[in-house]
Every structure is written in structure tokens, then in C-alpha cells.
PDB file of N, CA and C in Angstrom:
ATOM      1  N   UNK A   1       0.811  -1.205   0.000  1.00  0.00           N
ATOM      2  CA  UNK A   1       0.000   0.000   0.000  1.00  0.00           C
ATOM      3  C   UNK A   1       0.847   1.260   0.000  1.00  0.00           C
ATOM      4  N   UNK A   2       2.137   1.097   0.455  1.00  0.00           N
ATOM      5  CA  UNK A   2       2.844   2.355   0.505  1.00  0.00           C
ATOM      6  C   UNK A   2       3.399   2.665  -0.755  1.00  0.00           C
ATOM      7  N   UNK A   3       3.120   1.579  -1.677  1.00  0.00           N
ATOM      8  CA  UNK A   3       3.549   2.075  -3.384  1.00  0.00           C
ATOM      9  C   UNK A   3       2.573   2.404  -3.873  1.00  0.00           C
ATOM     10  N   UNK A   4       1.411   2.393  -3.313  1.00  0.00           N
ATOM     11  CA  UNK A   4       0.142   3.474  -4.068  1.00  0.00           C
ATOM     12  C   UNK A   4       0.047   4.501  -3.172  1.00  0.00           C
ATOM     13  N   UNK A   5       0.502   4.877  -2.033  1.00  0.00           N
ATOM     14  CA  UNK A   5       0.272   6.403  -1.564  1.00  0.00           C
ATOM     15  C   UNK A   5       1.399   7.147  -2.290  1.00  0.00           C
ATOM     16  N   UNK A   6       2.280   6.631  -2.648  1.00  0.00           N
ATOM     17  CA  UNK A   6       3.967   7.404  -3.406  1.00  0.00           C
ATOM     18  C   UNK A   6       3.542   7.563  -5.273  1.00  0.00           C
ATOM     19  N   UNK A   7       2.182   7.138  -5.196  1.00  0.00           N
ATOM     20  CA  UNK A   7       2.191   7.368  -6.904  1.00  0.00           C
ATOM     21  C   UNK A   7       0.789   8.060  -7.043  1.00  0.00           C
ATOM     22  N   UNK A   8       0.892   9.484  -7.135  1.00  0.00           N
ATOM     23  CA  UNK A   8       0.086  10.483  -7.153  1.00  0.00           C
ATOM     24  C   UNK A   8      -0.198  11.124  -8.305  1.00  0.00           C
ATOM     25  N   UNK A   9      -1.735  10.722  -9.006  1.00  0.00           N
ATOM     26  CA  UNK A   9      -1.821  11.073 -10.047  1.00  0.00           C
ATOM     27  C   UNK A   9      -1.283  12.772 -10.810  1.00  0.00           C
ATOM     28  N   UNK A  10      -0.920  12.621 -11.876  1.00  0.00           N
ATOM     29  CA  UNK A  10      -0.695  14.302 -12.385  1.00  0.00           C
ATOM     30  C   UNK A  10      -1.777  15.546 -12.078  1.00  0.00           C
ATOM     31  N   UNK A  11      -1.357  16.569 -11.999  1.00  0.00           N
ATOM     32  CA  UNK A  11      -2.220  17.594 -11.675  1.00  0.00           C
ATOM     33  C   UNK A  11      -2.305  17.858 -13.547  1.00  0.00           C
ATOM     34  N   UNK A  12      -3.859  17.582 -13.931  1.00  0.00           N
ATOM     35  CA  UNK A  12      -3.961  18.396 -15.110  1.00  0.00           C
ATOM     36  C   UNK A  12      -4.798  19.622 -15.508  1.00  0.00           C
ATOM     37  N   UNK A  13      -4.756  20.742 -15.017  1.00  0.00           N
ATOM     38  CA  UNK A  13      -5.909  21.852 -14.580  1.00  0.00           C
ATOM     39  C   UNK A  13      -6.298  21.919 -15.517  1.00  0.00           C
ATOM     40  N   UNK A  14      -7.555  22.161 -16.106  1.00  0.00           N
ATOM     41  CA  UNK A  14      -8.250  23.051 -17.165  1.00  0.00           C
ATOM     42  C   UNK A  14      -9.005  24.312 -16.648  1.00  0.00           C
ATOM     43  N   UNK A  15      -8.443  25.563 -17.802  1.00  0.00           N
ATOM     44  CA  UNK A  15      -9.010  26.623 -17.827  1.00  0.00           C
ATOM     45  C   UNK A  15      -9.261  27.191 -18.705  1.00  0.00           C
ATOM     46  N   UNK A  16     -10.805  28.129 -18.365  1.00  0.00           N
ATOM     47  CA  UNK A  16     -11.553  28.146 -19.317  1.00  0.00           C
ATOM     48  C   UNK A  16     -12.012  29.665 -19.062  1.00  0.00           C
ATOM     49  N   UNK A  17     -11.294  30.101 -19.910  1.00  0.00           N
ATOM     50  CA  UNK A  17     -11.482  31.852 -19.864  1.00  0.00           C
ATOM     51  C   UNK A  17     -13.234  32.360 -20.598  1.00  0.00           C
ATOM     52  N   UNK A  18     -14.205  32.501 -19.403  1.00  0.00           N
ATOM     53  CA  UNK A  18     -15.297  32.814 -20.154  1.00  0.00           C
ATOM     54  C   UNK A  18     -15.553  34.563 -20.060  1.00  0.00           C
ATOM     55  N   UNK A  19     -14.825  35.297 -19.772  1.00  0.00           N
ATOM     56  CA  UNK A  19     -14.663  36.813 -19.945  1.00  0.00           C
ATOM     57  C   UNK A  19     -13.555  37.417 -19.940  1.00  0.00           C
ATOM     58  N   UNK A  20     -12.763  38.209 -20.958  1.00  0.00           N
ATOM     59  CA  UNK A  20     -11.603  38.633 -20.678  1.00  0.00           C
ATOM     60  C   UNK A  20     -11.622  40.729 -21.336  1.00  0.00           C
ATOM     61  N   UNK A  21     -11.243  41.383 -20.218  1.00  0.00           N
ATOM     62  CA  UNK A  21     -11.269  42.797 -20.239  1.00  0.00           C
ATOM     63  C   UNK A  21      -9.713  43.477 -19.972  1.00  0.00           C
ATOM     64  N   UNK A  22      -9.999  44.020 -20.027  1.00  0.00           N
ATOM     65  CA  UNK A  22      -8.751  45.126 -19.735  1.00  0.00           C
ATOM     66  C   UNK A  22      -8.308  45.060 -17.941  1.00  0.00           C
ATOM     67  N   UNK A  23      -9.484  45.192 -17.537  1.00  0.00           N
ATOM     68  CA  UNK A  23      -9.252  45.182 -15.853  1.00  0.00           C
ATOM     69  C   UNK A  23      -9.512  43.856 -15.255  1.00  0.00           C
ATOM     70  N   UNK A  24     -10.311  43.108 -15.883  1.00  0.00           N
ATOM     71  CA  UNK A  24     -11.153  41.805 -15.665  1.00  0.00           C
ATOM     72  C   UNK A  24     -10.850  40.565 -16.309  1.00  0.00           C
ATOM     73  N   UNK A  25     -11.217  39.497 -15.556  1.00  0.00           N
ATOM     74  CA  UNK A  25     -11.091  38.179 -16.084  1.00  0.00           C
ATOM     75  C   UNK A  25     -11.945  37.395 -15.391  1.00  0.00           C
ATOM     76  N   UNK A  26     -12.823  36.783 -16.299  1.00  0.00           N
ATOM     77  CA  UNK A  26     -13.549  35.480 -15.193  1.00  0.00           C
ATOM     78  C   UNK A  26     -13.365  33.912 -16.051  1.00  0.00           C
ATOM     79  N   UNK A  27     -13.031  33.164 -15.196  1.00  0.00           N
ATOM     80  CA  UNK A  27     -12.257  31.598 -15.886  1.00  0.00           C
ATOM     81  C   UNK A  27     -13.058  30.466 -14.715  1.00  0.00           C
ATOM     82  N   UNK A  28     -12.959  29.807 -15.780  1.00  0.00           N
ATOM     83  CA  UNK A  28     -13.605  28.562 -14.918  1.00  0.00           C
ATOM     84  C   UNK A  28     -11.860  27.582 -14.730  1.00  0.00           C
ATOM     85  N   UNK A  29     -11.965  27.133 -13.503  1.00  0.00           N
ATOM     86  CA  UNK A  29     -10.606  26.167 -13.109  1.00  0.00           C
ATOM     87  C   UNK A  29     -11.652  24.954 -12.676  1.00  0.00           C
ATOM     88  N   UNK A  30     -10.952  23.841 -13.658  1.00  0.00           N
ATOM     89  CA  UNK A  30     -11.346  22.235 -13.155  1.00  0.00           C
ATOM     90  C   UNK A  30      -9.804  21.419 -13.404  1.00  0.00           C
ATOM     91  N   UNK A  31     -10.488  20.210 -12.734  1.00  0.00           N
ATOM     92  CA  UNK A  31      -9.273  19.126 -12.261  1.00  0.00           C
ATOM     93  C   UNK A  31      -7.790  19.589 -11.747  1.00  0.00           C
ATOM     94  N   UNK A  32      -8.140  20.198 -10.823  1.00  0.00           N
ATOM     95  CA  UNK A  32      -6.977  20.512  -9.711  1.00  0.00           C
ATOM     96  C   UNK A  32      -7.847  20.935  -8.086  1.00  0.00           C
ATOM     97  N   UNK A  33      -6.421  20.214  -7.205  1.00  0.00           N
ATOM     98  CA  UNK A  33      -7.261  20.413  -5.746  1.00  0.00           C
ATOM     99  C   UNK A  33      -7.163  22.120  -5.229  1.00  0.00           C
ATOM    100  N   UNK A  34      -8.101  22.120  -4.095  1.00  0.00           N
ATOM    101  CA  UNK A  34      -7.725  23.386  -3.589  1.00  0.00           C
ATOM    102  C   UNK A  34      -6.569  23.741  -3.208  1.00  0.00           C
ATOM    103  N   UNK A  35      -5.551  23.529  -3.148  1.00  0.00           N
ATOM    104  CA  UNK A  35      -4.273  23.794  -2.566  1.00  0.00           C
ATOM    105  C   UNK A  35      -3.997  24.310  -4.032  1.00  0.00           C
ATOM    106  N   UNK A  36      -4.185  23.832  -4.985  1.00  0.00           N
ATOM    107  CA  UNK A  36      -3.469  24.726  -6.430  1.00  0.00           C
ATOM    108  C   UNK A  36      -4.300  25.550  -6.864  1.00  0.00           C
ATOM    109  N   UNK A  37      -5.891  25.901  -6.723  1.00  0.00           N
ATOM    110  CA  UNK A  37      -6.771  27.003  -6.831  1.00  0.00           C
ATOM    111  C   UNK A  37      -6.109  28.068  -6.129  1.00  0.00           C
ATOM    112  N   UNK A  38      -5.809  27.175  -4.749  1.00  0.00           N
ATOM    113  CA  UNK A  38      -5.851  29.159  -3.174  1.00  0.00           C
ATOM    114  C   UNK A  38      -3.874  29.670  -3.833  1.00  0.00           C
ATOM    115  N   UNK A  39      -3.520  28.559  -4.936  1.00  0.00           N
ATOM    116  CA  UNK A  39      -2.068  28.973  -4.703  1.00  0.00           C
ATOM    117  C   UNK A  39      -2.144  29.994  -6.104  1.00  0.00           C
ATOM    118  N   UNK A  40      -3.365  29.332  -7.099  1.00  0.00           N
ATOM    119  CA  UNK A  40      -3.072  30.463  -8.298  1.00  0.00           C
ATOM    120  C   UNK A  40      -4.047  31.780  -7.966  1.00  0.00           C
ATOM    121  N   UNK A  41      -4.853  31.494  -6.985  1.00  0.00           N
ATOM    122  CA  UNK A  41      -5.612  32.935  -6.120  1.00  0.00           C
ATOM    123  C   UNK A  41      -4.296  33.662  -5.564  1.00  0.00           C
ATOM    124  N   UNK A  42      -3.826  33.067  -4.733  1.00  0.00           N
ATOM    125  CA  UNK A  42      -2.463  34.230  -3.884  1.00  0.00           C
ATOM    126  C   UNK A  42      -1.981  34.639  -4.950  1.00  0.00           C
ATOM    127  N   UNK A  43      -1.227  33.818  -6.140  1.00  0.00           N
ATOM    128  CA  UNK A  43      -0.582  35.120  -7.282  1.00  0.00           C
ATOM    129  C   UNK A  43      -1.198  35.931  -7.487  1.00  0.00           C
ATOM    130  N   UNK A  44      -2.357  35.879  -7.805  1.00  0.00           N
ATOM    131  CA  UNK A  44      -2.787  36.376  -9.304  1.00  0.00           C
ATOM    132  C   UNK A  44      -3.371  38.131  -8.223  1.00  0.00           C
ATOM    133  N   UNK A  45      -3.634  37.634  -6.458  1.00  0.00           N
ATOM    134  CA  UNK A  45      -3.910  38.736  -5.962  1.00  0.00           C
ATOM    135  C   UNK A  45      -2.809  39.827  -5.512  1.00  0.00           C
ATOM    136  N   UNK A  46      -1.432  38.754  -5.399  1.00  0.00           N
ATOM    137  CA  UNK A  46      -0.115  39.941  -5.611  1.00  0.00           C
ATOM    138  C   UNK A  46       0.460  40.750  -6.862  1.00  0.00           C
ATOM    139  N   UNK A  47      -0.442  40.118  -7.795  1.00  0.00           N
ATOM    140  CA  UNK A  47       0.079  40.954  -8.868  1.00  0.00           C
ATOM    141  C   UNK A  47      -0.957  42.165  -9.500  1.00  0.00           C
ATOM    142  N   UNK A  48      -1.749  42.275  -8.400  1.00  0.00           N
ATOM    143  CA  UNK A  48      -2.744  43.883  -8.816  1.00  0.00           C
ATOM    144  C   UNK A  48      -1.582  44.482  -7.873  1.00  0.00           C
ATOM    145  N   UNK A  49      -2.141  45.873  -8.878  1.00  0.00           N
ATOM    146  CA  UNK A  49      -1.461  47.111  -8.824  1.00  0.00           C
ATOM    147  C   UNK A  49      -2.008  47.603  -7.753  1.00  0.00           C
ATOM    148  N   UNK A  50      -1.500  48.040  -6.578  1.00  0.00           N
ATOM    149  CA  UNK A  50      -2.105  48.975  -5.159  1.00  0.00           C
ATOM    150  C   UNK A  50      -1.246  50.024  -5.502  1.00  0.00           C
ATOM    151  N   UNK A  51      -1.999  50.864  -4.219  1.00  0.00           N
ATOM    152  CA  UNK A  51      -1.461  51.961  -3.625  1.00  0.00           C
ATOM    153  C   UNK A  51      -2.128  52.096  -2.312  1.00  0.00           C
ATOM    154  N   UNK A  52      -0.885  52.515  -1.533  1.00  0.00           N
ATOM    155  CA  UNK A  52      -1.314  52.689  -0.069  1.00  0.00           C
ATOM    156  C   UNK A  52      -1.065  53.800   0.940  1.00  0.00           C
ATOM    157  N   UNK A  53      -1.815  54.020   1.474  1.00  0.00           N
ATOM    158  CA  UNK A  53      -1.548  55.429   2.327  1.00  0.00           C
ATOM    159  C   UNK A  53      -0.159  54.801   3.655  1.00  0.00           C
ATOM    160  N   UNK A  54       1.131  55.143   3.440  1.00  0.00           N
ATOM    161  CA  UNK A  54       2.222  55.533   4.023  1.00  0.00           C
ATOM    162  C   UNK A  54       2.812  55.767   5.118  1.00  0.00           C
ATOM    163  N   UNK A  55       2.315  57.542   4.766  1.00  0.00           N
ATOM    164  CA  UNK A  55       2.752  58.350   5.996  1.00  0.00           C
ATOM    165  C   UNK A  55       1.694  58.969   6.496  1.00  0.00           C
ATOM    166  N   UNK A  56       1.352  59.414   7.142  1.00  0.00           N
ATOM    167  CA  UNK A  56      -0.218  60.020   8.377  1.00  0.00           C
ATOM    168  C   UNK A  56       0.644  60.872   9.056  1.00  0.00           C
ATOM    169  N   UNK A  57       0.262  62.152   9.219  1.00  0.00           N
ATOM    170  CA  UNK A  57       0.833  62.934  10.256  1.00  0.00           C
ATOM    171  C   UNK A  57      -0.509  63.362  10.987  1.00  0.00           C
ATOM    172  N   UNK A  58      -0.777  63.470  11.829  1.00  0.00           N
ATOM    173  CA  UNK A  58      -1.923  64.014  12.823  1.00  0.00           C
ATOM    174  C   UNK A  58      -1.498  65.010  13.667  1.00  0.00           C
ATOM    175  N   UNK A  59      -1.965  66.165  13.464  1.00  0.00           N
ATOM    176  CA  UNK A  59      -1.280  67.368  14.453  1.00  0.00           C
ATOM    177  C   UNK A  59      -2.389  67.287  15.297  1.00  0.00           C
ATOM    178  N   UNK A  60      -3.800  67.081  16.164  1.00  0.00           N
ATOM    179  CA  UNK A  60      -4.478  66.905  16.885  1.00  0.00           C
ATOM    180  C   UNK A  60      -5.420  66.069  17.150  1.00  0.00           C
ATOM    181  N   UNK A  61      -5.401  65.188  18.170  1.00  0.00           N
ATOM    182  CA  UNK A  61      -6.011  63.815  17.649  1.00  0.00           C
ATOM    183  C   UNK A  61      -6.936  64.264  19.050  1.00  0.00           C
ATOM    184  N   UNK A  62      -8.020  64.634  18.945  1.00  0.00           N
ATOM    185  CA  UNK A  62      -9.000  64.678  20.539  1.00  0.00           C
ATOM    186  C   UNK A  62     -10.373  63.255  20.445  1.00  0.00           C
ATOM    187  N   UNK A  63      -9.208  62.304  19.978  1.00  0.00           N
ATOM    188  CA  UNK A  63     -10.563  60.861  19.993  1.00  0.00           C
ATOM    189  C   UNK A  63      -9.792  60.011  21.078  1.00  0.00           C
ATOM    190  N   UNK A  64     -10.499  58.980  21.214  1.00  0.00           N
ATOM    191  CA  UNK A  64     -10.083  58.133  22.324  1.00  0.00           C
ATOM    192  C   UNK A  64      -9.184  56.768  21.417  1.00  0.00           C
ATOM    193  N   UNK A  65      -8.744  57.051  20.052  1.00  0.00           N
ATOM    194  CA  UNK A  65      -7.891  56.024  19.674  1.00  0.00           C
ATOM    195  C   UNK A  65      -6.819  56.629  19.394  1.00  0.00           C
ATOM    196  N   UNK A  66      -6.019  56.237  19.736  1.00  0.00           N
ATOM    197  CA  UNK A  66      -4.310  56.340  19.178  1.00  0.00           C
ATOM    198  C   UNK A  66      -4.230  56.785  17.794  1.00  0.00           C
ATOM    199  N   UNK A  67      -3.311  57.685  17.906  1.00  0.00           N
ATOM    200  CA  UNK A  67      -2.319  57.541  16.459  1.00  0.00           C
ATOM    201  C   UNK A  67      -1.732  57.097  15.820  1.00  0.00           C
ATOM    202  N   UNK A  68      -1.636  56.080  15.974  1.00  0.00           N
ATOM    203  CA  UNK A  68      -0.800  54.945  15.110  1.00  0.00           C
ATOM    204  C   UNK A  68      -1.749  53.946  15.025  1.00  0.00           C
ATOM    205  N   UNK A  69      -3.000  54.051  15.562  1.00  0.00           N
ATOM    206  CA  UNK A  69      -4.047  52.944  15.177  1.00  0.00           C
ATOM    207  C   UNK A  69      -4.772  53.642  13.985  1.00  0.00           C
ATOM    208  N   UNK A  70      -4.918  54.753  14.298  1.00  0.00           N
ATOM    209  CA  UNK A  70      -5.801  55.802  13.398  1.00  0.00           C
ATOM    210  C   UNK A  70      -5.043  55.548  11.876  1.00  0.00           C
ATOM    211  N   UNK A  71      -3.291  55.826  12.146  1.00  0.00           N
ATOM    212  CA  UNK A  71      -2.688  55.731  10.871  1.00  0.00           C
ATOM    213  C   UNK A  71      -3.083  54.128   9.984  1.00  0.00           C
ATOM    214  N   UNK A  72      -3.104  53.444  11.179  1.00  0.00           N
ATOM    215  CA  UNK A  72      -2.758  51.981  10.523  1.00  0.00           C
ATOM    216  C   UNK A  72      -3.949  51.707   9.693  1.00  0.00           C
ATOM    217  N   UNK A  73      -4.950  52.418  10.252  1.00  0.00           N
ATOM    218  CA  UNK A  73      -6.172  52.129   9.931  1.00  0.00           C
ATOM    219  C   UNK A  73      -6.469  52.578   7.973  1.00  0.00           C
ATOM    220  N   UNK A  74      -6.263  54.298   8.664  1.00  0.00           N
ATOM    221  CA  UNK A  74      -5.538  54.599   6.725  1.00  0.00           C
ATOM    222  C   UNK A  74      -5.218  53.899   5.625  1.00  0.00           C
ATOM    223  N   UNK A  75      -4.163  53.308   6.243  1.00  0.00           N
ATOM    224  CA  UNK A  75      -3.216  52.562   5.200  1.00  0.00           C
ATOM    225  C   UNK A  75      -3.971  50.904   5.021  1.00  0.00           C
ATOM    226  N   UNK A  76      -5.114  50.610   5.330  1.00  0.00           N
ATOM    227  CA  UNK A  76      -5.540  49.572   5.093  1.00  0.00           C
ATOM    228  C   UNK A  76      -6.892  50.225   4.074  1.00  0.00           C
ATOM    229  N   UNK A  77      -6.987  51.255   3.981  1.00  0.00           N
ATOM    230  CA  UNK A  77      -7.816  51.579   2.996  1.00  0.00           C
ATOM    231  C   UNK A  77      -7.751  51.308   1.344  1.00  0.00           C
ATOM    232  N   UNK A  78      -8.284  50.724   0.654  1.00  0.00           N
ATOM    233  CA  UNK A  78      -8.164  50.517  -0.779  1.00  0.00           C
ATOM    234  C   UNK A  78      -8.082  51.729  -1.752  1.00  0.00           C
ATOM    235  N   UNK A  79      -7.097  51.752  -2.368  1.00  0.00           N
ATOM    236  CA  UNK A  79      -6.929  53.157  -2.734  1.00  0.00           C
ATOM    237  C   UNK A  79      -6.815  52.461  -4.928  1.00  0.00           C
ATOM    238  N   UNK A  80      -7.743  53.272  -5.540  1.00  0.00           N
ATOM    239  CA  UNK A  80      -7.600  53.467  -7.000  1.00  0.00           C
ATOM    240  C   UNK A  80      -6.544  53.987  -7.419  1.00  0.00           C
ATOM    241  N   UNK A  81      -5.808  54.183  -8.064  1.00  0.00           N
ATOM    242  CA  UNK A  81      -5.064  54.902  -9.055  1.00  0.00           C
ATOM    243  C   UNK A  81      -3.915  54.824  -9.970  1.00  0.00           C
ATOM    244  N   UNK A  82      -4.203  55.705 -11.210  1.00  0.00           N
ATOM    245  CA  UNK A  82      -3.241  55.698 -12.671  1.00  0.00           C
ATOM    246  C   UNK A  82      -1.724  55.276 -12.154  1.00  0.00           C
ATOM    247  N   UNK A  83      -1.258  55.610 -11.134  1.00  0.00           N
ATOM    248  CA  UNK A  83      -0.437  55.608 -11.300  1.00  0.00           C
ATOM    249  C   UNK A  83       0.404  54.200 -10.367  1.00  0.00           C
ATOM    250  N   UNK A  84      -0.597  53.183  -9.899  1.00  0.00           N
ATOM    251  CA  UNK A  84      -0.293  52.233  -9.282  1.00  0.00           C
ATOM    252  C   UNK A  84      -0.205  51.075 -10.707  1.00  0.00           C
ATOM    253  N   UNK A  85      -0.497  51.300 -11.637  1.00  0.00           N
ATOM    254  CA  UNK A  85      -0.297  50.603 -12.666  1.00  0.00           C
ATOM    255  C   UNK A  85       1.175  50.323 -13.029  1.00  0.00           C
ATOM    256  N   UNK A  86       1.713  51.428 -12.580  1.00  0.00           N
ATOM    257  CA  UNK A  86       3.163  51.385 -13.649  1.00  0.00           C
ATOM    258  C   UNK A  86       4.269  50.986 -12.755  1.00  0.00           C
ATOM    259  N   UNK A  87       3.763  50.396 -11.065  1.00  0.00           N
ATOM    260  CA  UNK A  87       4.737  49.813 -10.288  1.00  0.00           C
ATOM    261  C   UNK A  87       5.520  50.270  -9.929  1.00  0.00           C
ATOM    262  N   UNK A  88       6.602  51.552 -10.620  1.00  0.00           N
ATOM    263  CA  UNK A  88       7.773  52.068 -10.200  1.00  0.00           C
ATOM    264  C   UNK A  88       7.423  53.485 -10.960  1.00  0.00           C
ATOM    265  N   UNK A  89       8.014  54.303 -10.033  1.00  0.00           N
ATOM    266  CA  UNK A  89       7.972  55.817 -10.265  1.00  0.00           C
ATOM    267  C   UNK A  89       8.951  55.661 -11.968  1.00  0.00           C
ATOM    268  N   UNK A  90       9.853  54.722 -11.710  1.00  0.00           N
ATOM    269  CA  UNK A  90      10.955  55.399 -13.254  1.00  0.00           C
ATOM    270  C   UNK A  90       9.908  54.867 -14.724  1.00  0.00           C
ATOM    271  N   UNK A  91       9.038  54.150 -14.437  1.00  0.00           N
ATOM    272  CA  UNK A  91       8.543  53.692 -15.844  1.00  0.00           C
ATOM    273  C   UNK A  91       6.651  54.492 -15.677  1.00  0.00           C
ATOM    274  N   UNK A  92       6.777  55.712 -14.889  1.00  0.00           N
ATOM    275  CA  UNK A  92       5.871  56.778 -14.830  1.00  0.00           C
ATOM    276  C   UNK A  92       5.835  57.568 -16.663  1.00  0.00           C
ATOM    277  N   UNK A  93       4.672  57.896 -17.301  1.00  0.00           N
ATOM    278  CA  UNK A  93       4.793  58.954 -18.408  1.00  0.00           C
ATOM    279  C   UNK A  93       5.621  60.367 -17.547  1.00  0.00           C
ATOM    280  N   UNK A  94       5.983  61.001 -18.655  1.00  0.00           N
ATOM    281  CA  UNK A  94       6.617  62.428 -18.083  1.00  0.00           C
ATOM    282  C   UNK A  94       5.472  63.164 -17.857  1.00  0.00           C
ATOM    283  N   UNK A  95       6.015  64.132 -16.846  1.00  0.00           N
ATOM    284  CA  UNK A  95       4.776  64.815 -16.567  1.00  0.00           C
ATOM    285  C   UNK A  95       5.203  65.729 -17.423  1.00  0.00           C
ATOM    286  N   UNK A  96       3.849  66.744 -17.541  1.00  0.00           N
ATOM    287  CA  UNK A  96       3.682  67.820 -18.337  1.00  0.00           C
ATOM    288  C   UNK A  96       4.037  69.352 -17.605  1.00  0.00           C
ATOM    289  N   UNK A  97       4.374  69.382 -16.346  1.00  0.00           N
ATOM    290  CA  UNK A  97       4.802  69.970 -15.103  1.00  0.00           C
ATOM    291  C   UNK A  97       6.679  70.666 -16.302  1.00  0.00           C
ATOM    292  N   UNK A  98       7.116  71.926 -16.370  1.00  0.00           N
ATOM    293  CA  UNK A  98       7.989  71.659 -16.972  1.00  0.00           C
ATOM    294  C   UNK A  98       9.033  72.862 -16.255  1.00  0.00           C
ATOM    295  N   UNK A  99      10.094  72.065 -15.581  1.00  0.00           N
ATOM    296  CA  UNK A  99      10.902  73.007 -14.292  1.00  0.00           C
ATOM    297  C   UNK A  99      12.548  72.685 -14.864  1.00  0.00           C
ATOM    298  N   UNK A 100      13.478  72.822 -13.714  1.00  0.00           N
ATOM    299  CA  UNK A 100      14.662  72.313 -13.959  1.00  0.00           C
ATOM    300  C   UNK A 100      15.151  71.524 -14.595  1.00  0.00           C
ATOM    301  N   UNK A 101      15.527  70.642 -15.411  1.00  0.00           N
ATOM    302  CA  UNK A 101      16.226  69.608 -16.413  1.00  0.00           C
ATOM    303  C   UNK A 101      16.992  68.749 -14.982  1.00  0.00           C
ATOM    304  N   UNK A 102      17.900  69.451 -14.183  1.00  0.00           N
ATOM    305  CA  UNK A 102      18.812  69.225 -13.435  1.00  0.00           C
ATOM    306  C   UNK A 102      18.042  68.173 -12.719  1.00  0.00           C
ATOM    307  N   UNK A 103      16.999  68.556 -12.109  1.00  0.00           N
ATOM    308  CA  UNK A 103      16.145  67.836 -11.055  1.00  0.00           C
ATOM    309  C   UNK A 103      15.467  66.609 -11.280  1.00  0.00           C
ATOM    310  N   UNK A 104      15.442  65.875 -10.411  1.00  0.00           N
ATOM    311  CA  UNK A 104      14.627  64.654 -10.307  1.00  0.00           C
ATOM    312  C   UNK A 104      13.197  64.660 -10.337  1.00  0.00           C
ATOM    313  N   UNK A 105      12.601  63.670 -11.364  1.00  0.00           N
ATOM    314  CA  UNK A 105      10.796  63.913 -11.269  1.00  0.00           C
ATOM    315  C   UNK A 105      10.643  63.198 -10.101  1.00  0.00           C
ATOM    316  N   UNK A 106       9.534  64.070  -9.320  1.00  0.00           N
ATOM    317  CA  UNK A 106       8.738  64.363  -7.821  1.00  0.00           C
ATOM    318  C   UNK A 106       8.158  62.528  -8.249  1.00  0.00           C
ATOM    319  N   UNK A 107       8.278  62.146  -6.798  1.00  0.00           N
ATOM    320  CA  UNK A 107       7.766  60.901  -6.708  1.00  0.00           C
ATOM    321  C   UNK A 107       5.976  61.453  -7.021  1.00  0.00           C
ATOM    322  N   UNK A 108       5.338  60.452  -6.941  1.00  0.00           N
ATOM    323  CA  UNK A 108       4.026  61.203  -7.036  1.00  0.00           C
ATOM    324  C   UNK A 108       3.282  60.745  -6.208  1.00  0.00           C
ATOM    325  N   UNK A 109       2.357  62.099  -5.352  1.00  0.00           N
ATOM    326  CA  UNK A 109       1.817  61.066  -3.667  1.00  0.00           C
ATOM    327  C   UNK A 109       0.535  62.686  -4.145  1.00  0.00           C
ATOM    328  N   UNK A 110      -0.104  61.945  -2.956  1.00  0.00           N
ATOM    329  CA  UNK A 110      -1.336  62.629  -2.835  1.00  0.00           C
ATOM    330  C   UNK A 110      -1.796  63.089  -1.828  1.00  0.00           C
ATOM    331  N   UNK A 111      -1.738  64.636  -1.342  1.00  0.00           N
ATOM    332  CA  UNK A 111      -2.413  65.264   0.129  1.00  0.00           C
ATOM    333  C   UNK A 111      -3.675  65.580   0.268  1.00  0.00           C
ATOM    334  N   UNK A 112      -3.383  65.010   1.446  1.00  0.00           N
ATOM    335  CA  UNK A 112      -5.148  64.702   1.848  1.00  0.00           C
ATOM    336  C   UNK A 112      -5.690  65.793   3.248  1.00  0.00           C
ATOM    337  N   UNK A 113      -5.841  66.818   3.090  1.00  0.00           N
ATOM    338  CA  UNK A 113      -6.458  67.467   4.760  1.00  0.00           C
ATOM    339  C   UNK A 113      -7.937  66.992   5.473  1.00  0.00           C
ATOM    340  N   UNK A 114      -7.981  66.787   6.026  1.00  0.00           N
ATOM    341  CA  UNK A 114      -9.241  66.474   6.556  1.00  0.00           C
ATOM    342  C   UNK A 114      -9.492  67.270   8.254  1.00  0.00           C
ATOM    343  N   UNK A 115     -10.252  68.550   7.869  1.00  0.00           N
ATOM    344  CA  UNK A 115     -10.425  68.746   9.500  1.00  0.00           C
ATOM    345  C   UNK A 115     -11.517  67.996  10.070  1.00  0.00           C
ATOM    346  N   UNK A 116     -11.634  67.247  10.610  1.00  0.00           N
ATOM    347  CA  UNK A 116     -13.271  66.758  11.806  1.00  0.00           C
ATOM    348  C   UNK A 116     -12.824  66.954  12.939  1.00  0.00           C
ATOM    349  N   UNK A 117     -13.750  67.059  13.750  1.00  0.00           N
ATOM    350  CA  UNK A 117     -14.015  66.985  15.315  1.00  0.00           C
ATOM    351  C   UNK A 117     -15.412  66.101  16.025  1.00  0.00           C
ATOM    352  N   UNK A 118     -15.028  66.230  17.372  1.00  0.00           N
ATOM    353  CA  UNK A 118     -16.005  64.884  17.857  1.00  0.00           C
ATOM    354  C   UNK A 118     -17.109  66.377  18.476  1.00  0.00           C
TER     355      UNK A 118
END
């Protein structure tokens, strides 16, 4: 019996792309176990493009949660944008912004003010 637990049939997946978009894909996956579904799910979810909130500065915090919970909290927010596509600031289009030659193009980030109170 221990020469049929050591001979494990081939994994042969079939997939079956029934929508394909620019942003989108929907596929049917047969003949493979869950362990090779949740493993081509984990890629396929590290390879979207994010963006994430960073840095948080809070100059007055009058709530009863911390600042660094408040931040953490931020940065778990799902954030859209053009420019999470292109992965790295150097393979960014040029901006149309037109200054020094000498200088380095500005990473590109986004300020956010928000006054509230309780």
C-alpha cells in the first residue's frame, strides 16, 4: 500500500477563460485540488497594482484612539489609481509639469487634509 500512496496522479488543470477585459477576467478552473486554486488565487492577488496610504501625520487627535491605530487604519484603505499601474515611479509617463532639467521627477503622492471633530 505504501507504493500506491507514493504514486500520485498528475495535476492536469483546465481553464476556461469565459470573460476577458482590460481590468477583468472570469475563468472557470477544473481538475486541480484546492491547494493549487488558493495557490493560483495568492498570485494572481499579488500581482494587482495597489497603492497605499504611508505616511499620516496628525497634528491633533481629541478621539479616544491612538495615532498609530488611526494611521494603521488609513493605510488599510483601498486606494484606486493611474499611477499604481506602472509599479515604479521610473517607468511613470513624463509629466507635463515643466521646471529644472537638473532635477529629479517628484515621486508622485497625494495630500489629503481632513479637519473633523467629535
Amino acid at each position: 500500500r505504501a507504493s500506491e500512496r507514493a504514486m500520485v496522479a498528475p495535476r492536469m488543470p483546465q481553464v476556461e477563460v469565459l470573460e476577458l477585459s482590460e481590468d477583468r477576467i472570469v475563468f472557470s478552473l477544473e481538475g486541480c485540488d484546492t491547494s493549487m486554486a488558493n495557490a493560483l488565487r495568492r498570485v494572481m492577488i499579488a500581482e494587482v497594482p495597489t497603492m497605499a496610504i504611508d505616511k499620516v501625520e496628525i497634528e491633533i487627535n481629541s478621539t479616544v484612539l491612538h495615532d498609530d491605530f488611526i494611521a494603521h487604519r488609513l493605510g488599510l484603505v483601498p486606494l484606486k489609481s493611474y499611477f499604481a499601474r506602472y509599479g515604479n515611479v521610473e517607468s511613470l509617463p513624463p509629466t507635463k509639469d515643466v521646471g529644472d532639467p537638473n532635477e529629479p521627477e517628484p515621486k508622485p503622492a497625494y495630500l489629503y487634509n481632513r479637519d473633523c471633530g467629535c
